[in-house]
N, C-alpha and C. Protein backbone atom coordinates (compact mmCIF):
# COMPACT_ATOMS: atom_id res chain seq x y z
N UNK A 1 0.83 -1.19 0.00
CA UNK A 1 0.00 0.00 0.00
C UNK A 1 0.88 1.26 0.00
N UNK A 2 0.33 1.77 -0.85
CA UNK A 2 1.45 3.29 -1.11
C UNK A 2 0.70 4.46 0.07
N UNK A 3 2.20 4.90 0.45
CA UNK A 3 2.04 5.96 2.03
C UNK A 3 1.23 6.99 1.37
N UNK A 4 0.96 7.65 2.09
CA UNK A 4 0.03 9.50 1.75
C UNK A 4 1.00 10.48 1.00
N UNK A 5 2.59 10.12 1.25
CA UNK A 5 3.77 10.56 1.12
C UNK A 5 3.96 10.69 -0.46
N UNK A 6 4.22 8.94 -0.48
CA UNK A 6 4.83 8.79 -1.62
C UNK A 6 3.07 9.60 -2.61
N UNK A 7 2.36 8.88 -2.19
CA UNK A 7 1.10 9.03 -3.21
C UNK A 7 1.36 10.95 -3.71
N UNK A 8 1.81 11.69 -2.59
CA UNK A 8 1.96 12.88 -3.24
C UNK A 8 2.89 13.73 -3.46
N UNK A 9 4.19 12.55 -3.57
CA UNK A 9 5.01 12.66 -4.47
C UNK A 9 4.95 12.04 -5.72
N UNK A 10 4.05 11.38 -5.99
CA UNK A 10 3.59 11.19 -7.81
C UNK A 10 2.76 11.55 -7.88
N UNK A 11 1.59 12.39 -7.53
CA UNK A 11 0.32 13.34 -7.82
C UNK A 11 1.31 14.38 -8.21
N UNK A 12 1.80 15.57 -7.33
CA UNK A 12 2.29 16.64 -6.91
C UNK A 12 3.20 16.90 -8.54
N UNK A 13 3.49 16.21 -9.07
CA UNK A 13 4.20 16.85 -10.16
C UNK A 13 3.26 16.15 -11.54
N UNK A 14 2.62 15.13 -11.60
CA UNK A 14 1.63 14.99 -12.90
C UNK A 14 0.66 15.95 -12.59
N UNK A 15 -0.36 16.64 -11.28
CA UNK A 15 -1.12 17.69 -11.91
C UNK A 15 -0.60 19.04 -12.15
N UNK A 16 0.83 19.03 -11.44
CA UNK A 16 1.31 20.50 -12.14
C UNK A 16 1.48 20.91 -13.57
N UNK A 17 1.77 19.28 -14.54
CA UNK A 17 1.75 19.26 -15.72
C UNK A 17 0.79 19.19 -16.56
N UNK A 18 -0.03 18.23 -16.35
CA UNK A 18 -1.19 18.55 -16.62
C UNK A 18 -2.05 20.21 -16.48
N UNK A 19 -1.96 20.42 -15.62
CA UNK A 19 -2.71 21.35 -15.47
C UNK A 19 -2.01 22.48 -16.40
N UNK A 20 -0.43 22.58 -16.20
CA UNK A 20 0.21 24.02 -17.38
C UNK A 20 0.01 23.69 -18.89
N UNK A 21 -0.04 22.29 -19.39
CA UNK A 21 -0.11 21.87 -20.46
C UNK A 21 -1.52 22.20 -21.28
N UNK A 22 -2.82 21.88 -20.02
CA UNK A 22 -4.15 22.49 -20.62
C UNK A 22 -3.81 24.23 -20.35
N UNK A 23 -3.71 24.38 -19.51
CA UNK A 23 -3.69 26.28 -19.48
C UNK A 23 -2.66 27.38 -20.46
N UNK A 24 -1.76 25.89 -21.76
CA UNK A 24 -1.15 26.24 -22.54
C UNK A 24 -0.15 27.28 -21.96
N UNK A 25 0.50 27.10 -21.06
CA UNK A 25 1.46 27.73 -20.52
C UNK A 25 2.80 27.06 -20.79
N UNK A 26 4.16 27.29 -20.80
CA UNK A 26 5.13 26.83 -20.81
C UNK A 26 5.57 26.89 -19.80
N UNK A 27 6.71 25.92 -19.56
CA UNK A 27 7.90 25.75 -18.09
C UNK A 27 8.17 27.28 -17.63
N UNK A 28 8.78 27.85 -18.77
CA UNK A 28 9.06 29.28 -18.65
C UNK A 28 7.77 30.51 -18.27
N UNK A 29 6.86 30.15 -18.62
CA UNK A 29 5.58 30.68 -18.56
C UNK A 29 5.01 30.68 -16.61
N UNK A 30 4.92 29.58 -16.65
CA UNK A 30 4.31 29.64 -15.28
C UNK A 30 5.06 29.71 -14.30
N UNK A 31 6.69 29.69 -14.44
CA UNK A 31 7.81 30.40 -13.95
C UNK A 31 7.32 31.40 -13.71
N UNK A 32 7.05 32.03 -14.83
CA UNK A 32 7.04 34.03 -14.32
C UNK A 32 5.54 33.96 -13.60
N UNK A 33 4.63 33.14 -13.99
CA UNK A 33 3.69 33.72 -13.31
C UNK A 33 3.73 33.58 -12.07
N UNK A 34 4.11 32.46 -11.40
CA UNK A 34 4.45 31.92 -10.21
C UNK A 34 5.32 32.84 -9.37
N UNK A 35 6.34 33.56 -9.99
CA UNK A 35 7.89 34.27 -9.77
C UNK A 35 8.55 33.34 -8.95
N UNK A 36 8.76 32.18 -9.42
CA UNK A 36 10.05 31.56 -9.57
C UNK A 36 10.68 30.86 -10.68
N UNK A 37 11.69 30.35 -10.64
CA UNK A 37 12.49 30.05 -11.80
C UNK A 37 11.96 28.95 -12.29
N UNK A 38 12.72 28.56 -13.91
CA UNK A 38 11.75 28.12 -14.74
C UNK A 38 12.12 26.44 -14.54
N UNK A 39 13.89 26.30 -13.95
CA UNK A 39 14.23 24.83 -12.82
C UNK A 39 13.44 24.47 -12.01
N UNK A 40 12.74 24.98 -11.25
CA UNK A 40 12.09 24.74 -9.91
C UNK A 40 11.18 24.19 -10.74
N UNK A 41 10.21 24.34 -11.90
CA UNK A 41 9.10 24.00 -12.75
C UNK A 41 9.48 22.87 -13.06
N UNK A 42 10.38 22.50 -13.81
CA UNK A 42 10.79 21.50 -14.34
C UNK A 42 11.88 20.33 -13.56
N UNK A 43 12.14 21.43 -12.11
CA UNK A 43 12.39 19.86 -10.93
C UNK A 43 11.03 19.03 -10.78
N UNK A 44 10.25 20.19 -10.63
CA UNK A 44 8.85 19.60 -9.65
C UNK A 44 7.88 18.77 -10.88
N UNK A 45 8.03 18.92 -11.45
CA UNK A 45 7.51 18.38 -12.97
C UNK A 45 8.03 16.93 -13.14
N UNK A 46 9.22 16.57 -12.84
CA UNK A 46 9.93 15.80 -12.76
C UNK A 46 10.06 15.20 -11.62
N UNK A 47 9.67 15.13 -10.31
CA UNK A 47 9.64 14.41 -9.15
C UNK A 47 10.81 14.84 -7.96
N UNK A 48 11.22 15.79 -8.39
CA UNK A 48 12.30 16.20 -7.18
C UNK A 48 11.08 17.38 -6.04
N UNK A 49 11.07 16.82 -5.39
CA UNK A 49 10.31 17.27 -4.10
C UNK A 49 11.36 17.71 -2.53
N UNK A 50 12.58 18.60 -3.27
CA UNK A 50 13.08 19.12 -2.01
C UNK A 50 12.60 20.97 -2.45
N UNK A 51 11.26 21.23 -2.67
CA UNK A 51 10.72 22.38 -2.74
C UNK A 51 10.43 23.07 -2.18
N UNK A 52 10.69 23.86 -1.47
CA UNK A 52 9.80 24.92 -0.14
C UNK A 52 8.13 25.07 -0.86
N UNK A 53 7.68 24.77 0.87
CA UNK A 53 6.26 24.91 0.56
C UNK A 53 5.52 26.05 0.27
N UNK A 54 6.31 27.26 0.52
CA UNK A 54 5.68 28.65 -0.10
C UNK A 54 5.65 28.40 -1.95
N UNK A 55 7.16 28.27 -1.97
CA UNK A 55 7.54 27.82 -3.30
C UNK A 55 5.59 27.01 -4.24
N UNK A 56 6.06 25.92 -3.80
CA UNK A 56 4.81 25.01 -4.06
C UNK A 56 3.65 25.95 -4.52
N UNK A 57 3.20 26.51 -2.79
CA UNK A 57 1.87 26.63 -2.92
C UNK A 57 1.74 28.04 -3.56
N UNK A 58 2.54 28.76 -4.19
CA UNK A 58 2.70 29.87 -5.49
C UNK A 58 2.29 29.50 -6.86
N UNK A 59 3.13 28.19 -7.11
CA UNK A 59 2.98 27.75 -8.30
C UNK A 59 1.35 26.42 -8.28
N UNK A 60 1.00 26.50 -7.13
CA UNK A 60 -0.44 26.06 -7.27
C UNK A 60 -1.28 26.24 -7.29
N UNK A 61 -1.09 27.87 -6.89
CA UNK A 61 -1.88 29.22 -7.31
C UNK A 61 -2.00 29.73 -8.52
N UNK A 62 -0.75 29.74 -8.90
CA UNK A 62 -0.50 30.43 -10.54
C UNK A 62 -1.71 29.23 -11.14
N UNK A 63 -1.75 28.08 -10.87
CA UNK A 63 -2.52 27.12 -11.74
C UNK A 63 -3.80 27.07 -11.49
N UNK A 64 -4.53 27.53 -10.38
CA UNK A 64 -5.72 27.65 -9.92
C UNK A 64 -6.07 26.46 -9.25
N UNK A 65 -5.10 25.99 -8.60
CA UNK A 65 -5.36 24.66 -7.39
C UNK A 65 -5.08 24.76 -6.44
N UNK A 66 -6.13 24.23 -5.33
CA UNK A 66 -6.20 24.69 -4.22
C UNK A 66 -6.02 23.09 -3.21
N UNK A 67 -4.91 23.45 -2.47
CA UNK A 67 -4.48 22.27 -1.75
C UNK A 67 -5.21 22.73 -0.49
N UNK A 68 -6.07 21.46 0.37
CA UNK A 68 -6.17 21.20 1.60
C UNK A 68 -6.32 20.05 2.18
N UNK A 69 -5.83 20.55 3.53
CA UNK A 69 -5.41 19.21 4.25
C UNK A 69 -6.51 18.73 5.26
N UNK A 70 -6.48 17.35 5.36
CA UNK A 70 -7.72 16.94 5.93
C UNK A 70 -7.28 16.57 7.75
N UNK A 71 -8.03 16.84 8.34
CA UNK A 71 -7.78 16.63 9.64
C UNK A 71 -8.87 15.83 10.21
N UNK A 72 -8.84 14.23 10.83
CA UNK A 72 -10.29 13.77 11.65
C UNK A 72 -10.36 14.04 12.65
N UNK A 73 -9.32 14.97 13.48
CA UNK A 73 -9.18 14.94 14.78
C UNK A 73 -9.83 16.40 14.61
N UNK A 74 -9.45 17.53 14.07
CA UNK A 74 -10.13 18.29 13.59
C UNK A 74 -11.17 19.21 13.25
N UNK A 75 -11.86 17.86 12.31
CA UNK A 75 -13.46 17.99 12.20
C UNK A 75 -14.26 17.46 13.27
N UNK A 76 -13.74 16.67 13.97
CA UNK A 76 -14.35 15.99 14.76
C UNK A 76 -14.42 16.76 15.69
N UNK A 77 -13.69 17.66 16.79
CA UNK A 77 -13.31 18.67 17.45
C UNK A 77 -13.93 19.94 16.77
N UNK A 78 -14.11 20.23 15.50
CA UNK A 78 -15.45 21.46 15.44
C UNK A 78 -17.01 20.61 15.00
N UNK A 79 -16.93 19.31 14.73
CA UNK A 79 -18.67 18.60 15.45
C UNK A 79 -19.01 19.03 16.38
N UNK A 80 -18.32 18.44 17.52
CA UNK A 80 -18.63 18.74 19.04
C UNK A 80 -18.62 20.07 19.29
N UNK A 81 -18.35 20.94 18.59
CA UNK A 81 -18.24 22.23 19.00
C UNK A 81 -19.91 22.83 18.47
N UNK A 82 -20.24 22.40 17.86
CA UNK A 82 -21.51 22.89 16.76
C UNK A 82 -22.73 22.51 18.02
């Protein structure tokens, strides 16, 4: 069974591609929109995941994806609160 980890270290760079490839953007393209370099695109594109998470969550913006994290301890803790 594949960890939460690994699973999004092979998500994490096929929808970044996917997603610039439909929004017809290039490596270089969503570089600038992102404002970072056009390596960092094409590490993360490629599976190198030593990225800062600001980094990341810039260029998952530039793409119009919105990462969140799920918590059961959480939700469960604003149930009881309701």
């Amino acid at each position: 069974m594949m960890s939460s980890i690994d699973k999004f270290k092979k998500e994490i760079p096929e929808l970044v591609r996917v997603h610039r490839k439909k929004s017809s953007l290039s490596q270089t393209a969503l570089a600038e929109l992102a404002g970072v370099g056009k390596t960092v695109i094409f590490d993360l594109e490629h599976g190198k995941m030593t990225i800062q998470l600001d980094t990341l969550l810039r260029i998952l913006d530039a793409l119009n994806i919105e990462m969140r994290l799920l918590s059961p301890l959480l939700q469960a803790m604003k149930e009881t609160q309701e």
